[in-house]
N, C-alpha and C. Protein backbone atom coordinates (compact mmCIF):
# COMPACT_ATOMS: atom_id res chain seq x y z
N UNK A 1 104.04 83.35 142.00
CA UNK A 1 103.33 83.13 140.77
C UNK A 1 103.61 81.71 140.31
N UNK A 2 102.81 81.17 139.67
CA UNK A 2 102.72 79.60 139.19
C UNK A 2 101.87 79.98 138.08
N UNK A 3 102.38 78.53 136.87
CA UNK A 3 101.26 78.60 135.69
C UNK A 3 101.13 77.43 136.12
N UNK A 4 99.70 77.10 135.54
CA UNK A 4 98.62 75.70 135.93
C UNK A 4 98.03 75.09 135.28
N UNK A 5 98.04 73.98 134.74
CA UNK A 5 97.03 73.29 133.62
C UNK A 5 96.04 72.61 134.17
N UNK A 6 94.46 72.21 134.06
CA UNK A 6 93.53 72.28 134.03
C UNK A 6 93.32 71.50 135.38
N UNK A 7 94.41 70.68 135.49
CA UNK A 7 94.42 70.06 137.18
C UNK A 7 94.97 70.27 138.43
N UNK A 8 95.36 71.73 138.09
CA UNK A 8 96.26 72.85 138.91
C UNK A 8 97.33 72.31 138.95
N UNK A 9 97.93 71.41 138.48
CA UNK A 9 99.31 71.30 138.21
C UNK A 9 100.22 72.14 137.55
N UNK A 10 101.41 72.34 138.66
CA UNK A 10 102.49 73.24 137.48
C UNK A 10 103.05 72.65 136.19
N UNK A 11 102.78 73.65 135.26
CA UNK A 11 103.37 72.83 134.32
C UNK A 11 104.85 73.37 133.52
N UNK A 12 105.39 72.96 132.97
CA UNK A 12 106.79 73.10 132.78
C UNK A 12 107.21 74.21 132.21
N UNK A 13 108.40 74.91 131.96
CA UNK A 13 108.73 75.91 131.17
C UNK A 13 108.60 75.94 129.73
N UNK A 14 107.58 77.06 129.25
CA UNK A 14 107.54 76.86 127.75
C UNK A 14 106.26 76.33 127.20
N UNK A 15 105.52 75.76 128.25
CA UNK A 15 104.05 75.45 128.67
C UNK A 15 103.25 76.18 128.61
N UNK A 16 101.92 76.22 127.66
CA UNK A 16 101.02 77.22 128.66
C UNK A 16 100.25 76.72 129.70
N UNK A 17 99.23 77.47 130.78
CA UNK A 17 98.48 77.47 131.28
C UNK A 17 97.91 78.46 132.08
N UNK A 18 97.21 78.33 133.26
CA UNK A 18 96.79 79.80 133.74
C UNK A 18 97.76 79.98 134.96
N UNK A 19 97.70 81.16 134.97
CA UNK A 19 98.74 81.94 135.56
C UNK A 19 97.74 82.10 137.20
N UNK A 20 98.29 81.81 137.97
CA UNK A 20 97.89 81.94 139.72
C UNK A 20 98.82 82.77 140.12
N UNK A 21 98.61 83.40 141.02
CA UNK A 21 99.33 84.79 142.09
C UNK A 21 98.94 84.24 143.55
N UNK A 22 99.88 84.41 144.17
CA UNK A 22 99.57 84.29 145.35
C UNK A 22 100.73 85.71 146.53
N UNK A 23 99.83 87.00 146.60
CA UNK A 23 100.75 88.48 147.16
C UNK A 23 99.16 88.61 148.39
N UNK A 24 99.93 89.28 149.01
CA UNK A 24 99.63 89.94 150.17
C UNK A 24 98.54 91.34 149.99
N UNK A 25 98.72 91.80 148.64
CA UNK A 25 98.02 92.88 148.25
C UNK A 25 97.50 92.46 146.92
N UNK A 26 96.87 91.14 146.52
CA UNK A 26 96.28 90.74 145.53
C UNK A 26 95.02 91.03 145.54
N UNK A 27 94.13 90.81 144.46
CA UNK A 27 92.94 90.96 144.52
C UNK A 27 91.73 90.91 145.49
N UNK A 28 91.04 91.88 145.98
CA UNK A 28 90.37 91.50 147.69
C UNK A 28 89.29 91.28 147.60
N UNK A 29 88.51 91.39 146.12
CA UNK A 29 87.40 90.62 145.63
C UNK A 29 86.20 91.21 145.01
N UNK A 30 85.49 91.00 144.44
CA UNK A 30 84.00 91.87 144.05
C UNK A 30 83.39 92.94 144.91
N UNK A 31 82.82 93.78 144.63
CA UNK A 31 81.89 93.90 145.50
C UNK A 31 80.80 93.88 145.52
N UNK A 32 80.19 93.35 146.87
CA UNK A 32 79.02 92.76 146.91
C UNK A 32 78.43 91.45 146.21
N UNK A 33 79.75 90.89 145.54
CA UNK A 33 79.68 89.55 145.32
C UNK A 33 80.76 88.15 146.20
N UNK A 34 80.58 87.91 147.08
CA UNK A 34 81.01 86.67 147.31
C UNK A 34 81.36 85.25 146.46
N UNK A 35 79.93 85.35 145.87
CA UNK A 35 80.00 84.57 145.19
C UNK A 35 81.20 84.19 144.05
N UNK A 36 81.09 85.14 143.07
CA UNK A 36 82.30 84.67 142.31
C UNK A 36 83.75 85.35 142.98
N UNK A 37 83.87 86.23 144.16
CA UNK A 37 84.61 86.28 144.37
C UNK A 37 85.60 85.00 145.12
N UNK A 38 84.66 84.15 145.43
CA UNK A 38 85.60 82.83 145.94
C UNK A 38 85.65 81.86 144.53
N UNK A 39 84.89 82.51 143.55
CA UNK A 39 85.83 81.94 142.91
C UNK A 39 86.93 81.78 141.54
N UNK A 40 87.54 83.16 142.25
CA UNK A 40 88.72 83.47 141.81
C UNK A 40 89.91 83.29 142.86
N UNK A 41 89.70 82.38 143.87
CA UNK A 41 90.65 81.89 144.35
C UNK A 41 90.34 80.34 144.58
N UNK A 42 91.57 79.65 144.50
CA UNK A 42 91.58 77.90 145.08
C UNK A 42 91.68 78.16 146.77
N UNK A 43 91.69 76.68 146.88
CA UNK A 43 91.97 76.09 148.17
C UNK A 43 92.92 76.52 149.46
N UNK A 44 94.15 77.02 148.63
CA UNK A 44 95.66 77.20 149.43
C UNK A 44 95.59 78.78 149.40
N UNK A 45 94.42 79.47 148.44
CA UNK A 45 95.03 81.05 148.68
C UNK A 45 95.33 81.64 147.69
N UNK A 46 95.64 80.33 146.15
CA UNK A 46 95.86 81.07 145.44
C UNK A 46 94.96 81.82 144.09
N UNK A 47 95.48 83.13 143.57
CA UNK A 47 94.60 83.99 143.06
C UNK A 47 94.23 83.06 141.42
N UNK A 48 93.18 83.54 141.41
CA UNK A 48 93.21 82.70 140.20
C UNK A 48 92.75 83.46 138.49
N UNK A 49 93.87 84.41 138.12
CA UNK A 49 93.69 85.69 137.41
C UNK A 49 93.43 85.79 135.96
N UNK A 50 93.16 84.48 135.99
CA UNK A 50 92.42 84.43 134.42
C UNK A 50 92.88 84.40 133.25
N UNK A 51 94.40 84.68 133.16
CA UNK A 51 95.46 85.06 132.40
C UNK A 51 95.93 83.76 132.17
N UNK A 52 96.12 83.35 130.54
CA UNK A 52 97.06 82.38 130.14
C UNK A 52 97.83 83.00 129.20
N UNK A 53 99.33 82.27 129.93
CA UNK A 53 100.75 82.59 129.46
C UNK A 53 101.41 81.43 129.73
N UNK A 54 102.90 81.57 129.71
CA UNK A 54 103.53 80.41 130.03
C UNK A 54 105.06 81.13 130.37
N UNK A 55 105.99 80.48 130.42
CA UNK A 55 107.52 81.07 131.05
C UNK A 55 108.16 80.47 130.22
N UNK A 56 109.00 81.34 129.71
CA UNK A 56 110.17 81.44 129.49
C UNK A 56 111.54 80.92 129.81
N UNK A 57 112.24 80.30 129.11
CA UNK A 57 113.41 79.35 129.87
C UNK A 57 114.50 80.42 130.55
N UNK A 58 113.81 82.31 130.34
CA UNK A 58 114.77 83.20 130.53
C UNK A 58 114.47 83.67 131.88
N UNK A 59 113.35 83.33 132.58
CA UNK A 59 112.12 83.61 133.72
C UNK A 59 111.48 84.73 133.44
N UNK A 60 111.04 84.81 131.78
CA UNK A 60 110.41 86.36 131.84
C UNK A 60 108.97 85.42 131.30
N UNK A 61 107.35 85.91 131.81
CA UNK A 61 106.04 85.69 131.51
C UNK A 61 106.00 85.94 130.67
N UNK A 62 105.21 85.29 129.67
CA UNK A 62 104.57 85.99 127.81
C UNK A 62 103.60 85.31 128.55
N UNK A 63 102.33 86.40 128.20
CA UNK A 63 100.81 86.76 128.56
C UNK A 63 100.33 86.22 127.30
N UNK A 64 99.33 85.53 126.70
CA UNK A 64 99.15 84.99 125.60
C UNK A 64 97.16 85.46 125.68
N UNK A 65 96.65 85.19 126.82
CA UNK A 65 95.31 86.08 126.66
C UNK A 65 94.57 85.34 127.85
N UNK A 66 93.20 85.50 127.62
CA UNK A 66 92.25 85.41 129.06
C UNK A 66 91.59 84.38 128.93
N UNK A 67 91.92 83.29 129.65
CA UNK A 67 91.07 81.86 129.89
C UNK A 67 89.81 81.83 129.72
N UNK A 68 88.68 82.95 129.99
CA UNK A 68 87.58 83.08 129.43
C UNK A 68 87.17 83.13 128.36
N UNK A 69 88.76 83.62 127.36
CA UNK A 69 88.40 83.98 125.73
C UNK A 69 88.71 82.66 124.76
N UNK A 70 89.55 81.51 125.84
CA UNK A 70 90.13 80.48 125.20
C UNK A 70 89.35 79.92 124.12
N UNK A 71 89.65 79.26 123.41
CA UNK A 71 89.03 78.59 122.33
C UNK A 71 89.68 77.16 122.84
N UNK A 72 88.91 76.11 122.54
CA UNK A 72 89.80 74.54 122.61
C UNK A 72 89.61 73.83 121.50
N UNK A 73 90.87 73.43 120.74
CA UNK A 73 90.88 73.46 119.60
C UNK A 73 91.67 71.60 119.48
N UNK A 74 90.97 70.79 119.84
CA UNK A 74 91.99 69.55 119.33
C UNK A 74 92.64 69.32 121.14
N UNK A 75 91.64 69.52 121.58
CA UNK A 75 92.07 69.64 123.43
C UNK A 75 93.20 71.07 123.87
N UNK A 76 93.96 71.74 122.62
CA UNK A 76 94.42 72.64 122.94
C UNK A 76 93.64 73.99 123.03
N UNK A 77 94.32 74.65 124.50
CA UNK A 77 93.82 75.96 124.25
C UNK A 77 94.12 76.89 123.40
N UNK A 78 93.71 77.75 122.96
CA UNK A 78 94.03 78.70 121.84
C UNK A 78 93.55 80.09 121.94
N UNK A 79 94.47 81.48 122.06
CA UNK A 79 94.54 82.37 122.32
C UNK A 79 93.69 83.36 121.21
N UNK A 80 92.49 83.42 121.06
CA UNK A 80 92.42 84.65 119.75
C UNK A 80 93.18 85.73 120.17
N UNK A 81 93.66 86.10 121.08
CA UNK A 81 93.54 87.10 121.13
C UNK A 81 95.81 87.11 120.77
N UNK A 82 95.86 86.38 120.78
CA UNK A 82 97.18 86.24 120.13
C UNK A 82 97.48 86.16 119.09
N UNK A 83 96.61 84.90 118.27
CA UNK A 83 96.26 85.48 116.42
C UNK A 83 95.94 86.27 116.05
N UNK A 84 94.94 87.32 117.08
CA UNK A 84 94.51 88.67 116.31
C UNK A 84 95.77 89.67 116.23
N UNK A 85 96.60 89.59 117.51
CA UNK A 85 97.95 90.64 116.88
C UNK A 85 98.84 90.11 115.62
N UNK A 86 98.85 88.81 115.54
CA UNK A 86 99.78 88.62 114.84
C UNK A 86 99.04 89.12 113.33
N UNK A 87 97.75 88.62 112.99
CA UNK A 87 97.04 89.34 111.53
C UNK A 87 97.39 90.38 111.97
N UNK A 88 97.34 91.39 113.00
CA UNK A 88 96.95 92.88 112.61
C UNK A 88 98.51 93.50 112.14
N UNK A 89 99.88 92.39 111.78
CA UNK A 89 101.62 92.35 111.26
C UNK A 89 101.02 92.73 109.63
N UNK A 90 100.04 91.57 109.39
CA UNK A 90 99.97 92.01 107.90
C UNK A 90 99.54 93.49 107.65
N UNK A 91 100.29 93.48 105.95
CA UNK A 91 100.15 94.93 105.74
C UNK A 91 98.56 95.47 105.08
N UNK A 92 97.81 94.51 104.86
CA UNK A 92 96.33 94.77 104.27
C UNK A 92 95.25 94.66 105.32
N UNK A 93 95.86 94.47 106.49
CA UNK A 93 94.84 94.21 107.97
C UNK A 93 95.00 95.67 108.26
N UNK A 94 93.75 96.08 108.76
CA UNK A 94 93.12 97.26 109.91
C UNK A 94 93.04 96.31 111.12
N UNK A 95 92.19 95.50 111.06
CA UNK A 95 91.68 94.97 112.47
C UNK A 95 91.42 93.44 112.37
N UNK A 96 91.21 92.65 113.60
CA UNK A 96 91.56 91.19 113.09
C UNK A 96 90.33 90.77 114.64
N UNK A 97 89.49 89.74 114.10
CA UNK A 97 88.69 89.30 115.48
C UNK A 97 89.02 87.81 114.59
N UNK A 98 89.31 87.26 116.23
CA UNK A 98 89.45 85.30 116.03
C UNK A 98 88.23 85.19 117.18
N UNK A 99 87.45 84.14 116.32
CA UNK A 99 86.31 83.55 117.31
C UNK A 99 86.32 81.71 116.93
N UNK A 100 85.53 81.50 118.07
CA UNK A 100 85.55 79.65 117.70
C UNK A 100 84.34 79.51 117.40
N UNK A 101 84.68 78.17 116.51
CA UNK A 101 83.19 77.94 115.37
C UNK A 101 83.07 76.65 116.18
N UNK A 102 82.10 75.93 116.25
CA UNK A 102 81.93 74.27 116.69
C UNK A 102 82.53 73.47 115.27
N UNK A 103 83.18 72.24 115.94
CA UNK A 103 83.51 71.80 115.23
C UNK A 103 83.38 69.93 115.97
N UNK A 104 82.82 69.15 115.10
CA UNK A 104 82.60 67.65 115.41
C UNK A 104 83.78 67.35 116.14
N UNK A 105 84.96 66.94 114.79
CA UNK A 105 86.28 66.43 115.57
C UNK A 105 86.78 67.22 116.23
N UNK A 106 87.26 68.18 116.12
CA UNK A 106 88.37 68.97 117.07
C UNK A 106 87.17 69.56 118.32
N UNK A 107 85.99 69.75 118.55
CA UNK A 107 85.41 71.06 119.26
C UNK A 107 85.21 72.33 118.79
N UNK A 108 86.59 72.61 118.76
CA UNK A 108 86.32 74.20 118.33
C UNK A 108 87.59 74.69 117.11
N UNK A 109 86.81 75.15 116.09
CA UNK A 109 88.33 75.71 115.20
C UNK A 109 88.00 77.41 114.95
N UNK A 110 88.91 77.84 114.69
CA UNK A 110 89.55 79.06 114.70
C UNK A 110 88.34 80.06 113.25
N UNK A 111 87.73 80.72 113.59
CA UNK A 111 87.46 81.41 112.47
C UNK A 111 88.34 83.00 113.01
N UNK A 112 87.97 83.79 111.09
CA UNK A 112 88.81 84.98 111.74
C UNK A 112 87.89 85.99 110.78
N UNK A 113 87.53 87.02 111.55
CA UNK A 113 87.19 88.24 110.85
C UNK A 113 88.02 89.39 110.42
N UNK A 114 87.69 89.39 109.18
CA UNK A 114 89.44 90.52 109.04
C UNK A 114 88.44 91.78 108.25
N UNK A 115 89.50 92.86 108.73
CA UNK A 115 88.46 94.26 108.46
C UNK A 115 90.40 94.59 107.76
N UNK A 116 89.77 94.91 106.14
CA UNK A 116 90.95 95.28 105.40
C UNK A 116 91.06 96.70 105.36
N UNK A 117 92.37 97.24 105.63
CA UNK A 117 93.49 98.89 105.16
C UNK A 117 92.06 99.61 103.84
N UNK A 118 91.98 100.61 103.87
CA UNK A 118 91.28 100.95 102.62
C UNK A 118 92.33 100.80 101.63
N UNK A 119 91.43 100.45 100.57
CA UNK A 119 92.30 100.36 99.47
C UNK A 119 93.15 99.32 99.27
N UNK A 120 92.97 97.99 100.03
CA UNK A 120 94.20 96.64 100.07
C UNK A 120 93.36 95.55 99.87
N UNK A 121 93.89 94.84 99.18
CA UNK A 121 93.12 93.29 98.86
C UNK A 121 93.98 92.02 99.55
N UNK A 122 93.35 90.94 99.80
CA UNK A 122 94.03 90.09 100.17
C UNK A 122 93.21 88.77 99.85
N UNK A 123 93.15 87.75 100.32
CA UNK A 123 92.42 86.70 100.42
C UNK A 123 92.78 85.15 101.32
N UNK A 124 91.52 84.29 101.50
CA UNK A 124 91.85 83.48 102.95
C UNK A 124 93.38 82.76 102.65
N UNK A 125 93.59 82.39 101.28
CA UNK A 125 94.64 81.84 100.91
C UNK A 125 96.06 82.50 101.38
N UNK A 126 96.32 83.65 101.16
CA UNK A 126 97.25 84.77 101.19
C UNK A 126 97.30 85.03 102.56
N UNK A 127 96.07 84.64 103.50
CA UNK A 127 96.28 84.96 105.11
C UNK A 127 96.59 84.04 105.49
N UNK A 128 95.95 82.41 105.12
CA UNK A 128 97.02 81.17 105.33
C UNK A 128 98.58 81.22 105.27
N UNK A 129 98.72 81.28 104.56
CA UNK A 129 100.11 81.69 104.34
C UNK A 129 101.02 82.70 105.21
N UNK A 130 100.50 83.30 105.35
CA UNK A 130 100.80 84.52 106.20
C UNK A 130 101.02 83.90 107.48
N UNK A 131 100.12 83.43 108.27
CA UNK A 131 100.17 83.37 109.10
C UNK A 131 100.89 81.39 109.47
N UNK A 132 100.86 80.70 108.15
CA UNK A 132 101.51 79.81 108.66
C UNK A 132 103.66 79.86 108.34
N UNK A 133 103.64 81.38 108.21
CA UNK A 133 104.91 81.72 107.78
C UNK A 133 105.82 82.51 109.13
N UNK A 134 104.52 82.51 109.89
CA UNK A 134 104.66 83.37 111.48
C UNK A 134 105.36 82.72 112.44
N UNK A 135 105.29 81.16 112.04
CA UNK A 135 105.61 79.91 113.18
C UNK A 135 107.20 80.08 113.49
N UNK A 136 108.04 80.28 112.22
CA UNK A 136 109.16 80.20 112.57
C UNK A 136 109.25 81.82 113.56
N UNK A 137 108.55 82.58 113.83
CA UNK A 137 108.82 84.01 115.06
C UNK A 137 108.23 83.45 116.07
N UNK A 138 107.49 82.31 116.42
CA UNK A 138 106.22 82.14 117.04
C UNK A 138 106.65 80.56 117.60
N UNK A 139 107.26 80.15 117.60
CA UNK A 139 107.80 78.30 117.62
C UNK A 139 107.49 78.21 118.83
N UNK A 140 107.11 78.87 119.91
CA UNK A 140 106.91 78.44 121.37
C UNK A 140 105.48 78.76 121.24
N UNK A 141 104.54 79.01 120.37
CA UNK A 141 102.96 79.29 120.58
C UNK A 141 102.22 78.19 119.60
N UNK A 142 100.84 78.41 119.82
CA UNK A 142 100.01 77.60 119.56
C UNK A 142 99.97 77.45 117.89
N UNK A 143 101.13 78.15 117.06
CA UNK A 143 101.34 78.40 115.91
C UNK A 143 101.59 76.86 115.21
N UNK A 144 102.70 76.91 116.21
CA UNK A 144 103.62 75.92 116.05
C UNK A 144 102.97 74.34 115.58
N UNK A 145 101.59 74.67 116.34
CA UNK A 145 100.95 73.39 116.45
C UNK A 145 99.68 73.31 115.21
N UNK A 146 99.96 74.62 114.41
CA UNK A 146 98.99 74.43 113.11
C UNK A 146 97.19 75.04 113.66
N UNK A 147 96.96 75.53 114.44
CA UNK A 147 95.67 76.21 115.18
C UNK A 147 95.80 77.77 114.28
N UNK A 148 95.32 77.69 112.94
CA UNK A 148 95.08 79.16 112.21
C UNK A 148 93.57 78.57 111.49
N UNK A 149 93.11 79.61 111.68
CA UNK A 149 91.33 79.71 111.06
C UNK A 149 91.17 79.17 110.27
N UNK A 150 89.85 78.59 110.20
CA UNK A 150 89.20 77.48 109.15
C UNK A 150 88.47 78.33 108.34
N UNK A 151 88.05 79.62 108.64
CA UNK A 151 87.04 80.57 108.17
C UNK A 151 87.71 81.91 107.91
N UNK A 152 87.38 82.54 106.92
CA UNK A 152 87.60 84.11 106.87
C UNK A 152 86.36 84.64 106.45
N UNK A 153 86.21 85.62 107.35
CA UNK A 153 85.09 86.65 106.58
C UNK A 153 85.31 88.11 107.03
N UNK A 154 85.17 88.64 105.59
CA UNK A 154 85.96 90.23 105.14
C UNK A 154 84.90 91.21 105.15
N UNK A 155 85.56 92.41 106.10
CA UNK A 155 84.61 93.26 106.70
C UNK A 155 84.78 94.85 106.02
N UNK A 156 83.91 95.44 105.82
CA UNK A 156 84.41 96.72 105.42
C UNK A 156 84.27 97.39 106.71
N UNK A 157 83.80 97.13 107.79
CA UNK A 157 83.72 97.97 109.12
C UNK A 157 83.36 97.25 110.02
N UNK A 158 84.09 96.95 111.12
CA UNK A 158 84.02 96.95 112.68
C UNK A 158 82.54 97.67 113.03
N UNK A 159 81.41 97.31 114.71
CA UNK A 159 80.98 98.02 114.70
C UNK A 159 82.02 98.52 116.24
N UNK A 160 81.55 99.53 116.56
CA UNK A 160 82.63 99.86 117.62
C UNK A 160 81.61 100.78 118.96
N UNK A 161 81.68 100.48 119.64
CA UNK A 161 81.18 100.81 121.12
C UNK A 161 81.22 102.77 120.98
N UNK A 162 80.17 103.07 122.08
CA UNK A 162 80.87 104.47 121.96
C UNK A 162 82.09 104.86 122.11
N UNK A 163 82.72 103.83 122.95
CA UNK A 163 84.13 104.60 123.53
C UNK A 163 84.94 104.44 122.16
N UNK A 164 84.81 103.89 121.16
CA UNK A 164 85.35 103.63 120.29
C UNK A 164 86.34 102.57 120.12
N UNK A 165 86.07 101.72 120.57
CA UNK A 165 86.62 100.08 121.37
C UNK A 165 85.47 99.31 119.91
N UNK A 166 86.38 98.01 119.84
CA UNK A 166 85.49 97.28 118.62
C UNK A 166 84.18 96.65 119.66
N UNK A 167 83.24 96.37 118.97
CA UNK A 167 82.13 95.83 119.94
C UNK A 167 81.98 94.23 119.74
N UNK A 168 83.04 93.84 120.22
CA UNK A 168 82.82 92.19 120.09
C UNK A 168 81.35 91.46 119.92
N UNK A 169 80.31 91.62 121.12
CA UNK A 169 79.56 91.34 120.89
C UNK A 169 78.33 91.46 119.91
N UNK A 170 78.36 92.90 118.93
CA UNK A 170 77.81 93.06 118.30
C UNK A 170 78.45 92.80 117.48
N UNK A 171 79.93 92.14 116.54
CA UNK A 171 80.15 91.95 116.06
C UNK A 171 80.04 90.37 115.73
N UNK A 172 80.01 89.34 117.03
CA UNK A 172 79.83 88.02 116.79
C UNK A 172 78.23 87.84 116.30
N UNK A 173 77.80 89.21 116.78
CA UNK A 173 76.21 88.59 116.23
C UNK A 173 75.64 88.87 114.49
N UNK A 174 76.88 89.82 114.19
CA UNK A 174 77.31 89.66 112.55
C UNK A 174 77.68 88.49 111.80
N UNK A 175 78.82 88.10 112.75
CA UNK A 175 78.91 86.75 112.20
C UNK A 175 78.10 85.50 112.59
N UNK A 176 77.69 85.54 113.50
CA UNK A 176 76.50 84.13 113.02
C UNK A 176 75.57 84.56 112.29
N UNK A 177 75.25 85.60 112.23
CA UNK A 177 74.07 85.42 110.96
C UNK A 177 74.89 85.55 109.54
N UNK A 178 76.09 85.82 109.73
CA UNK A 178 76.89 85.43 107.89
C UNK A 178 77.03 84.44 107.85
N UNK A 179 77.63 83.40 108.96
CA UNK A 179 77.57 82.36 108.90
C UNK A 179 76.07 80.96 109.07
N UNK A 180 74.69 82.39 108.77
CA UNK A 180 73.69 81.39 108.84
C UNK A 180 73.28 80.34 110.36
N UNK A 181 74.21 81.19 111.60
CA UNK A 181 73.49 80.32 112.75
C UNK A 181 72.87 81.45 113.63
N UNK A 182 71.99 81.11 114.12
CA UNK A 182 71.29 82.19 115.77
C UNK A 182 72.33 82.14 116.85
């Protein structure tokens, strides 16, 4: 296993980037696709699993989320899916979606949809806070570096798939039209 930053270089402990595998019984590929099945591997063999994390100075992996979901925020990558556990600590959160908004200078900044506890109030101020109070549990993540949402918008309900899974996609298409884009 190796973590990798954007030029397949290893990068140091405490780093993120994407996580490569290279086993004997790794992934053996799509089926009936070739196509993207080559490309989830490089050059030398190795797997290329989509997963960004980084290591530990203890040699244990922290999984931080899926390179597909990245946000790039100020050239950094940024995990929603790591801010969304940490909102879902507060005590007035049910459920927490981080999505990226365009943004001129940085590219992309952090919005967050928060679906509140019945019966709990909060506000974007009070989740600022919150979550810029997280850094000192969090000093090795993207916390550290000030990447918390530019946006809040407060949900009385998730819509949720049959399986009963939140429906991301029908939910981002909530928020661009709250936020007034197609």
């Amino acid at each position: 296993m190796k973590i990798v930053d954007e030029k397949c270089y290893i990068v140091p402990v405490g780093i993120s980037g994407e996580i490569y595998i290279r086993k004997r019984d790794r992934f053996l590929g799509y089926i009936n696709d070739r196509e993207k099945t080559e490309l989830c591997y490089d050059k030398t063999g190795w797997y290329k699993s989509d997963d960004v994390g980084f290591m530990k100075s203890n040699g244990c992996l922290v999984v931080t989320g899926r390179k597909s979901d990245m946000m790039i925020i100020s050239g950094d990558l940024v995990s929603p899916s790591y801010l969304e556990d940490i909102f879902k600590k507060h005590d007035c959160i049910a459920n927490a979606y981080v999505f990226p908004i365009h943004d001129q200078q940085t590219f992309q900044q952090a919005g967050a949809a928060i679906l509140l506890r019945k019966d709990k109030v909060t506000t974007a101020e009070e989740l600022d806070q919150f979550i810029r109070k997280q850094r000192g549990n969090y000093s090795d993540s993207f916390l550290a570096t000030r990447h918390v949402p530019k946006t809040y918008l407060f949900f009385d309900s998730f819509p949720l798939t049959h399986s009963g899974k939140l429906d991301r996609k029908a939910l981002m298409e909530t928020i661009k039209s709250r936020l007034g884009k197609q």
